[in-house]
Protein backbone atom coordinates (compact mmCIF):
# COMPACT_ATOMS: atom_id res chain seq x y z
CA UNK A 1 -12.82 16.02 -20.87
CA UNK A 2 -9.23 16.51 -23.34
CA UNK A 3 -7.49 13.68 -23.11
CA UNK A 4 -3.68 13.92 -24.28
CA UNK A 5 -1.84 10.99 -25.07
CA UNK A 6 1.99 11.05 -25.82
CA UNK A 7 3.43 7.98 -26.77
CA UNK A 8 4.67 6.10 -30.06
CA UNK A 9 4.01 2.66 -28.28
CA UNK A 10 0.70 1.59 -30.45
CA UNK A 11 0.08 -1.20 -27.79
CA UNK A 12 -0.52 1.59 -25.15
CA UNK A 13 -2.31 3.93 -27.05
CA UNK A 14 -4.57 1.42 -28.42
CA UNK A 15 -5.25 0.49 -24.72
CA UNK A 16 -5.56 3.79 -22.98
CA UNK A 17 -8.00 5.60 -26.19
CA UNK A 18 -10.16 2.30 -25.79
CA UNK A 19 -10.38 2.61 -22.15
CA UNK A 20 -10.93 6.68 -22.67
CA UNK A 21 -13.47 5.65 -25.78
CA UNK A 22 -15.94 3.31 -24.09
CA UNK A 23 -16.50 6.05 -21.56
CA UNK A 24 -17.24 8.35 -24.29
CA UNK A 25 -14.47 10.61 -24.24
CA UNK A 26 -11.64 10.67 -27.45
CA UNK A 27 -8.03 11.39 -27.62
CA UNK A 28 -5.98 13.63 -29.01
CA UNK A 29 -2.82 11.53 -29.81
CA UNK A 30 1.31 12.89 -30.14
CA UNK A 31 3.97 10.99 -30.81
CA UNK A 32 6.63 13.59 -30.41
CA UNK A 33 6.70 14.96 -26.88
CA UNK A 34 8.31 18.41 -28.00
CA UNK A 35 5.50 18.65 -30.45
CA UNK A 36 2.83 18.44 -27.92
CA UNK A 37 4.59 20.83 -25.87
CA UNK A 38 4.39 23.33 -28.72
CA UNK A 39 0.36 22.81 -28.66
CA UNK A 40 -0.05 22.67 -24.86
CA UNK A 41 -1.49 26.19 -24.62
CA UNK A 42 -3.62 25.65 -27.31
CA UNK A 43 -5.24 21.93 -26.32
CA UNK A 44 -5.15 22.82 -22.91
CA UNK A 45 -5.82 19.71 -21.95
CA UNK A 46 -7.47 18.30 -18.71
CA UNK A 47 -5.80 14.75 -18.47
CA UNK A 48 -1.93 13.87 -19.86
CA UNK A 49 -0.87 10.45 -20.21
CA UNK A 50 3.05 9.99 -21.02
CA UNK A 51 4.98 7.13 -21.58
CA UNK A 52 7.59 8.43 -19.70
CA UNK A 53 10.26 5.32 -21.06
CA UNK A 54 10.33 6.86 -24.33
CA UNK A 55 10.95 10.21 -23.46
CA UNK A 56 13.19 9.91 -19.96
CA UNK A 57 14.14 13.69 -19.89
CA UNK A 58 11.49 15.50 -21.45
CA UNK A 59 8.43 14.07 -19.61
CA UNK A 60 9.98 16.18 -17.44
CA UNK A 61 9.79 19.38 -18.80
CA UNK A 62 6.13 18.86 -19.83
CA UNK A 63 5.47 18.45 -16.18
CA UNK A 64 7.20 22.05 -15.52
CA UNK A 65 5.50 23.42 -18.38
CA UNK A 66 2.13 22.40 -17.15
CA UNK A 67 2.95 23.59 -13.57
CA UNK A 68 3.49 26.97 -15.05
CA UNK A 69 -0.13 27.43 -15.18
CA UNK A 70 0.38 28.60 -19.50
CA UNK A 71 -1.62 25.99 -20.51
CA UNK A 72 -4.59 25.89 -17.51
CA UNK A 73 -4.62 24.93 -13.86
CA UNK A 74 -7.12 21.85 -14.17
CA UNK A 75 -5.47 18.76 -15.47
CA UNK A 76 -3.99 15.74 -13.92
CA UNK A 77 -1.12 13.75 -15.38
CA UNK A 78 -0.42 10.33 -15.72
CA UNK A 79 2.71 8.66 -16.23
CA UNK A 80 3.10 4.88 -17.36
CA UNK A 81 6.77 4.04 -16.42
CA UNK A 82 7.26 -0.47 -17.02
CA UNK A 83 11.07 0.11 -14.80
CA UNK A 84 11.76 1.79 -12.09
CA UNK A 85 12.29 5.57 -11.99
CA UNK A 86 16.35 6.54 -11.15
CA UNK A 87 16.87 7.48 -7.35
CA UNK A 88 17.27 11.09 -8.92
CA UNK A 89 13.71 11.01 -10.49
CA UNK A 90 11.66 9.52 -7.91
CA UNK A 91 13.12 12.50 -5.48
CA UNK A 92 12.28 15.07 -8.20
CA UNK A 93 8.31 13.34 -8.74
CA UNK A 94 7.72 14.01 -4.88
CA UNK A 95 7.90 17.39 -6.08
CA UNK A 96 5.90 17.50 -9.24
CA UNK A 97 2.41 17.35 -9.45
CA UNK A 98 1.81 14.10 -11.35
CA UNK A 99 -1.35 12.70 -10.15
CA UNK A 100 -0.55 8.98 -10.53
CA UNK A 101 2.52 6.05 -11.89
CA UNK A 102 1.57 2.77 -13.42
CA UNK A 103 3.49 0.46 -14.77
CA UNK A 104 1.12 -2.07 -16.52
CA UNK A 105 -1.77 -2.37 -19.08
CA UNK A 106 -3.72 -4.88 -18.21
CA UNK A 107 -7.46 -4.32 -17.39
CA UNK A 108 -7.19 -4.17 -13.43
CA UNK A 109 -4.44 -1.35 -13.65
CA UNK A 110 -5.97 0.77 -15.75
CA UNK A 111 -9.08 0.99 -13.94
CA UNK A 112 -7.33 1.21 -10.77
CA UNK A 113 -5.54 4.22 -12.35
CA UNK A 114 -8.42 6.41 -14.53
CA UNK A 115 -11.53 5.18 -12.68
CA UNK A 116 -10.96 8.13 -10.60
CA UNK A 117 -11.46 10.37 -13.21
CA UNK A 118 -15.06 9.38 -13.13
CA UNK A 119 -16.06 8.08 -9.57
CA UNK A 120 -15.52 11.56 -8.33
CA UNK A 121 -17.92 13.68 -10.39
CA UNK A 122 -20.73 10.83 -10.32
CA UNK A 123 -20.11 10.67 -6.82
CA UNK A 124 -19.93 14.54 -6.15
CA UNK A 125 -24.03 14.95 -7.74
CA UNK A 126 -25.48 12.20 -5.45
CA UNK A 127 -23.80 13.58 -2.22
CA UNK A 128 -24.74 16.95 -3.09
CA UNK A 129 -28.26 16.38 -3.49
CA UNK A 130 -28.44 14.21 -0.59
CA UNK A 131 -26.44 16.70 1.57
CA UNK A 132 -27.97 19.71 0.27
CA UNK A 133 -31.57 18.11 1.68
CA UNK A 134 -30.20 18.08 4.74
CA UNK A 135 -29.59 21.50 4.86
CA UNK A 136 -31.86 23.16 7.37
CA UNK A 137 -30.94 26.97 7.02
CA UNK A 138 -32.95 28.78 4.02
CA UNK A 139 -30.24 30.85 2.80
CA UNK A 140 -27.83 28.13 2.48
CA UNK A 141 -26.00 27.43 -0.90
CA UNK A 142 -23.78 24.79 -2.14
CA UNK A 143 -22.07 25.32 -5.59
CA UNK A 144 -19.80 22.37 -7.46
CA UNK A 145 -16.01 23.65 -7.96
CA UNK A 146 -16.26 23.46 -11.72
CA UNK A 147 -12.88 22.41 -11.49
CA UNK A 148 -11.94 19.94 -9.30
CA UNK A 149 -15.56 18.83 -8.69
CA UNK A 150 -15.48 19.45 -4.78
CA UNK A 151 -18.72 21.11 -2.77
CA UNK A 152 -17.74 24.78 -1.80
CA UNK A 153 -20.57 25.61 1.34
CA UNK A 154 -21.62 29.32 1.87
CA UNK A 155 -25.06 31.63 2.29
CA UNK A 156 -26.23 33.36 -0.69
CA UNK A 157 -29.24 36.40 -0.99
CA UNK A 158 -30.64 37.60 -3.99
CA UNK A 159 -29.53 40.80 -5.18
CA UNK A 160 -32.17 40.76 -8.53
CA UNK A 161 -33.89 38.23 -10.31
CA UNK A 162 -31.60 36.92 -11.60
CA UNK A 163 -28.36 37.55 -9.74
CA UNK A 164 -27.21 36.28 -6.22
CA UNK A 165 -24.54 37.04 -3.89
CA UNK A 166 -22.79 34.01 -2.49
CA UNK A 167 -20.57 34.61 0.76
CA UNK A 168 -17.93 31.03 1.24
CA UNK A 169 -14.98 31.30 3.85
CA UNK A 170 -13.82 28.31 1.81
CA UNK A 171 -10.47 29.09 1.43
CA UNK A 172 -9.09 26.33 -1.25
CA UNK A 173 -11.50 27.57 -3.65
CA UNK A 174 -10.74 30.44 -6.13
CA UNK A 175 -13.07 31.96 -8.21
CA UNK A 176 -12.18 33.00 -11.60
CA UNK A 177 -14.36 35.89 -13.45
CA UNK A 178 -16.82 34.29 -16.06
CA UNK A 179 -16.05 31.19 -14.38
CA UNK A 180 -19.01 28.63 -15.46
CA UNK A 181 -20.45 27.45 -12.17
CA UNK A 182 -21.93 23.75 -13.42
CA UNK A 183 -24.03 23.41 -10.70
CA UNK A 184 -25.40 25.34 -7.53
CA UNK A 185 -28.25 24.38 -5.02
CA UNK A 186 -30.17 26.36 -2.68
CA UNK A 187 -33.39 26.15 -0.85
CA UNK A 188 -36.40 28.73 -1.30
CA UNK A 189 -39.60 28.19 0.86
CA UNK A 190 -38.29 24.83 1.29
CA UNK A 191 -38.09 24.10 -1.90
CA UNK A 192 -34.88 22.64 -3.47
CA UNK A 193 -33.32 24.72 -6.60
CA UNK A 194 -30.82 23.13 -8.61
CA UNK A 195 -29.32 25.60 -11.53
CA UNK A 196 -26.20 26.64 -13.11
CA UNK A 197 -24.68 30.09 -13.31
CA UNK A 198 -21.69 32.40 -14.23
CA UNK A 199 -19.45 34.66 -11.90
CA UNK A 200 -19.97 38.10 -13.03
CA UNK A 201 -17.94 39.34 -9.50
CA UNK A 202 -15.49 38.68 -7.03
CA UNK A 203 -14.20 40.70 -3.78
CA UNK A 204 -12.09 39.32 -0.92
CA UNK A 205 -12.34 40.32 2.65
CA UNK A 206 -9.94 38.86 4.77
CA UNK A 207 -10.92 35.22 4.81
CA UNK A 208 -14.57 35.55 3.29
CA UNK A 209 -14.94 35.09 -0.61
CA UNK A 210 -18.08 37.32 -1.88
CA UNK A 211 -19.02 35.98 -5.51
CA UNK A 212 -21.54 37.76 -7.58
CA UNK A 213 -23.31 34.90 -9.48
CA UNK A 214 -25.70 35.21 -12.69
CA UNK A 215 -28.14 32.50 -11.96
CA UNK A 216 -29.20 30.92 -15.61
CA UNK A 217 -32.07 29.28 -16.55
């Protein structure tokens, strides 16, 4: 996971790389917002944490820039704000895609505001595998959105040894060529495969996604 940091506040970097650190993921750390911005495309990062006090109109713009889809489409960002946004900016934050506001550091807040970065993929493997057992037609394949983490459901059959086609009507999820598929579960003979893959193919018939997938492994 790339964590980006932007803040000159060493009390709130200290406390967000330590929280970031004992989970076993580092930081990369900017001080100047417009300096970040220049390396956006580059760090692509999947998690932004601005102090938005010290930067009140360009925390903005980094928003905007990210929405632009230049740097990636999978990141969340986080703003720590200690007053109370202007009338003006909370209207324009209904509008932005920030993922959460806090306004403290202790221990209970930032929990409360990252743990969710981490509940949702730990929780996303157990219900998998527990829903995936459950599934009583053969043909029947659940992949993990290597994105946001969600189950995409569909029917898959073999079209070599080592290649599948998998047929979703999922209609959230879009599938990106050479797009690393983390994780993908079938059943064959009643027996449970868990693998990983790579999209080699996509084609798009009215509402039905049909994904060639090269199965790994």
């Amino acid at each position: 996971m790339k964590i980006l940091i932007i803040s000159d506040d060493s009390a709130f970097i200290n406390t967000i790389d330590s929280y970031f650190q004992k989970r076993g993921h580092s930081s990369i750390i900017y001080k100047w917002l417009i300096k970040a911005m220049d390396n956006l495309e580059e760090i692509k990062p999947e998690v932004i944490i601005v102090s938005a006090d010290e930067y009140p109109r360009h925390w903005k713009s980094l928003v905007q820039f990210m929405e632009s889809g230049i740097a990636g489409n999978k990141f969340k960002i986080f703003l720590y704000k200690k007053t109370p946004f202007s009338e003006q900016d909370s209207q324009k934050i209904t509008k932005l895609k920030i993922s959460k506001i806090f306004s403290k550091l202790d221990e209970v807040t930032i929990n409360n505001t990252f743990n969710q970065l981490f509940t949702s993929k730990t929780q996303s493997v157990a219900q998998t595998k527990k829903k995936i057992e459950n599934v009583q037609n053969d043909n029947s394949l659940i992949i993990t959105n290597p994105g946001t983490h969600n189950f995409i459901y569909g029917t898959y059959s073999f079209i070599d040894n080592t290649n599948l086609l998998f047929t979703t009507t999922d209609k959230y999820y879009e599938p990106k060529i050479d797009e690393n598929i983390l994780k993908l579960s079938y059943k064959v003979n009643d027996k449970l495969i868990t693998t990983s893959g790579k999209i080699l193919k996509i084609s798009k018939e009215t509402n039905i996604k049909k994904i060639v997938i090269k199965i790994k492994g």
